[in-house]
Protein backbone atom coordinates (compact mmCIF):
# COMPACT_ATOMS: atom_id res chain seq x y z
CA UNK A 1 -84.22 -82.11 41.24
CA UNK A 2 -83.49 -80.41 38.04
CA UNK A 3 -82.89 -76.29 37.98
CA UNK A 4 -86.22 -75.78 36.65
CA UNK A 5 -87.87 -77.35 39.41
CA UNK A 6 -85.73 -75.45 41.85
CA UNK A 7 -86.78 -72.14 40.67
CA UNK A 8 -90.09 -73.17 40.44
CA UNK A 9 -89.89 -74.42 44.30
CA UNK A 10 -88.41 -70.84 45.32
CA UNK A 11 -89.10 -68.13 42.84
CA UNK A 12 -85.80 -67.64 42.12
CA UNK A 13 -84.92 -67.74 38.07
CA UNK A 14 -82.82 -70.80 36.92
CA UNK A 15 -80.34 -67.71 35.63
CA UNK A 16 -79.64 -66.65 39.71
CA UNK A 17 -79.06 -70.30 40.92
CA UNK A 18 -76.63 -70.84 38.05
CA UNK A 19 -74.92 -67.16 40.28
CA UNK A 20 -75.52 -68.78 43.02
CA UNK A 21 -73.62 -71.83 42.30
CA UNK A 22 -70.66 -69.60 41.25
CA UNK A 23 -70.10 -68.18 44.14
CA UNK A 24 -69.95 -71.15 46.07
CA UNK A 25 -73.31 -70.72 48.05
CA UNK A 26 -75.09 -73.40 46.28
CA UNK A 27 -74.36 -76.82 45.55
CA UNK A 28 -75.16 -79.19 42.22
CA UNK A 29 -73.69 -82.61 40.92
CA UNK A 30 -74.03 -82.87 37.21
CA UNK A 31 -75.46 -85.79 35.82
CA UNK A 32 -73.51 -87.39 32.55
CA UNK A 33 -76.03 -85.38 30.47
CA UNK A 34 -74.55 -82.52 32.23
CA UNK A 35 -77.75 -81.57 33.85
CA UNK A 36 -77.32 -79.44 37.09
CA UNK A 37 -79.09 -82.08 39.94
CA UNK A 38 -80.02 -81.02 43.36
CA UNK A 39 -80.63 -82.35 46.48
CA UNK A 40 -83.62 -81.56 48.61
CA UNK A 41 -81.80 -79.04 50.76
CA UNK A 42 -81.41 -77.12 48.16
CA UNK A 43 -84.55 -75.83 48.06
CA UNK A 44 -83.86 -74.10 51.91
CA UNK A 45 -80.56 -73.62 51.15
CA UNK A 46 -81.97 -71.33 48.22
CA UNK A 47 -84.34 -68.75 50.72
CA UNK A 48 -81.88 -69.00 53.17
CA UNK A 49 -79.81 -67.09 50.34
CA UNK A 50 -82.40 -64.92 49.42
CA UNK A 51 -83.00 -64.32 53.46
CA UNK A 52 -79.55 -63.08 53.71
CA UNK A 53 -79.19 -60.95 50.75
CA UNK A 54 -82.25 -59.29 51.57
CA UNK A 55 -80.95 -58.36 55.02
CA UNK A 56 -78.41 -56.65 52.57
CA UNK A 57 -75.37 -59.15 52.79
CA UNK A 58 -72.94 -59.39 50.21
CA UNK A 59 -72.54 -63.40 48.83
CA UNK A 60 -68.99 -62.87 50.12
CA UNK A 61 -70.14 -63.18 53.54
CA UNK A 62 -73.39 -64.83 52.83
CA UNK A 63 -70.58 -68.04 51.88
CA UNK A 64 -69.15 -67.70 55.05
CA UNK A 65 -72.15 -67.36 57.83
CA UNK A 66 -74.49 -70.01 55.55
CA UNK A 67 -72.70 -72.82 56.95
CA UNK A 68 -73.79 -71.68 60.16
CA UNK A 69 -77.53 -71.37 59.75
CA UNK A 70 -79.88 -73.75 60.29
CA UNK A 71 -83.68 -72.84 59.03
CA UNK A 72 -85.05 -70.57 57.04
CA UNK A 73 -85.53 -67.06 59.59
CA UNK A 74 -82.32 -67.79 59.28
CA UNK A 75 -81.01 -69.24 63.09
CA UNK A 76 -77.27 -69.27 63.32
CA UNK A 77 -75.33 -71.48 65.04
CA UNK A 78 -72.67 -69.24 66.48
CA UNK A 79 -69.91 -70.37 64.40
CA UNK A 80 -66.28 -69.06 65.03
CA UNK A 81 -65.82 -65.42 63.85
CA UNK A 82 -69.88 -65.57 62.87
CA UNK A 83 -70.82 -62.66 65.11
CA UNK A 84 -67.20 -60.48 64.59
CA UNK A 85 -68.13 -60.96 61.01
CA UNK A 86 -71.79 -59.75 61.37
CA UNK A 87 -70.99 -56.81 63.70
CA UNK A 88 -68.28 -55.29 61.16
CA UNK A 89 -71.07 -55.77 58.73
CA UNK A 90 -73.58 -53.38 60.91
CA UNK A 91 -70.35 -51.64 61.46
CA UNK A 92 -69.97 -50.73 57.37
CA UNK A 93 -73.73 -50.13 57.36
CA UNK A 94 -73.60 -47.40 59.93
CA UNK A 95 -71.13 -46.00 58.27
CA UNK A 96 -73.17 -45.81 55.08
CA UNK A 97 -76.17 -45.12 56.74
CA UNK A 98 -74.34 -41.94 58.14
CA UNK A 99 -73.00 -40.73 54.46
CA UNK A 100 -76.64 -41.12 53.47
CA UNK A 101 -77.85 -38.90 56.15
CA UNK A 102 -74.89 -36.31 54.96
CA UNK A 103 -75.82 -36.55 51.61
CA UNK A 104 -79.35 -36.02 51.97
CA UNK A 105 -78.82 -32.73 54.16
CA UNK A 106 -77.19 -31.57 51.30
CA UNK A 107 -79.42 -31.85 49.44
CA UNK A 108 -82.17 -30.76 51.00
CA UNK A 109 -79.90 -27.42 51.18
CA UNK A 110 -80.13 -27.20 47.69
CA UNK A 111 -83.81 -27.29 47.81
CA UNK A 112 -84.13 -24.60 50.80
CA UNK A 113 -85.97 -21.43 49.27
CA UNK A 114 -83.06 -18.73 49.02
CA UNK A 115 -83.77 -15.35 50.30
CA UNK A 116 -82.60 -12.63 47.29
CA UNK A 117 -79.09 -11.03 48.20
CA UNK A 118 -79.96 -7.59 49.85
């Protein structure tokens, strides 16, 4: 299938699978027109993608733990390092998650009604 038909089949602009291809998380043979062409898979390959990045994965690691997935939810076949790599990830998110939290006290100190200097 063409790109247009791919975005049309997912939602996802022509513009973001081109992205997608250049990372390496999806795949296209070019025709001698130079069309992009794409198999059927593509189409589950595409919101397992957008399955992943919602769940806030960089396409860094989204290249490494596709391979591993196999439907759309996604289900992961526990691949070698696929779980190491996934914890560190909830690792890094604590870790922002806990900055957040910091920051926000702060600021909410900023906000707290001041009693005049006596």
């Amino acid at each position: 299938m063409l790109i247009g038909e791919l975005s049309r089949r997912t939602g996802v602009s022509p513009r973001l699978l081109r992205y997608y291809e250049e990372q390496g998380l999806l795949r296209a043979e070019r025709a001698s027109n130079g069309y992009r062409h794409y198999g059927d898979d593509a189409v589950l390959t595409v919101r397992k993608i957008r399955v992943l990045l919602d769940a806030g994965l960089s396409s860094e690691v989204i290249r490494q733990v596709l391979p591993c997935t196999r439907s759309e939810n996604p289900d992961f076949d526990w691949c070698a390092d696929i779980r190491d790599l996934l914890d560190n990830e909830i690792a890094a998110l604590n870790a922002r998650i806990e900055g957040l939290q910091r920051n926000h006290q702060a600021l909410t100190g900023f906000l707290a009604p001041r009693t005049p200097a006596e």
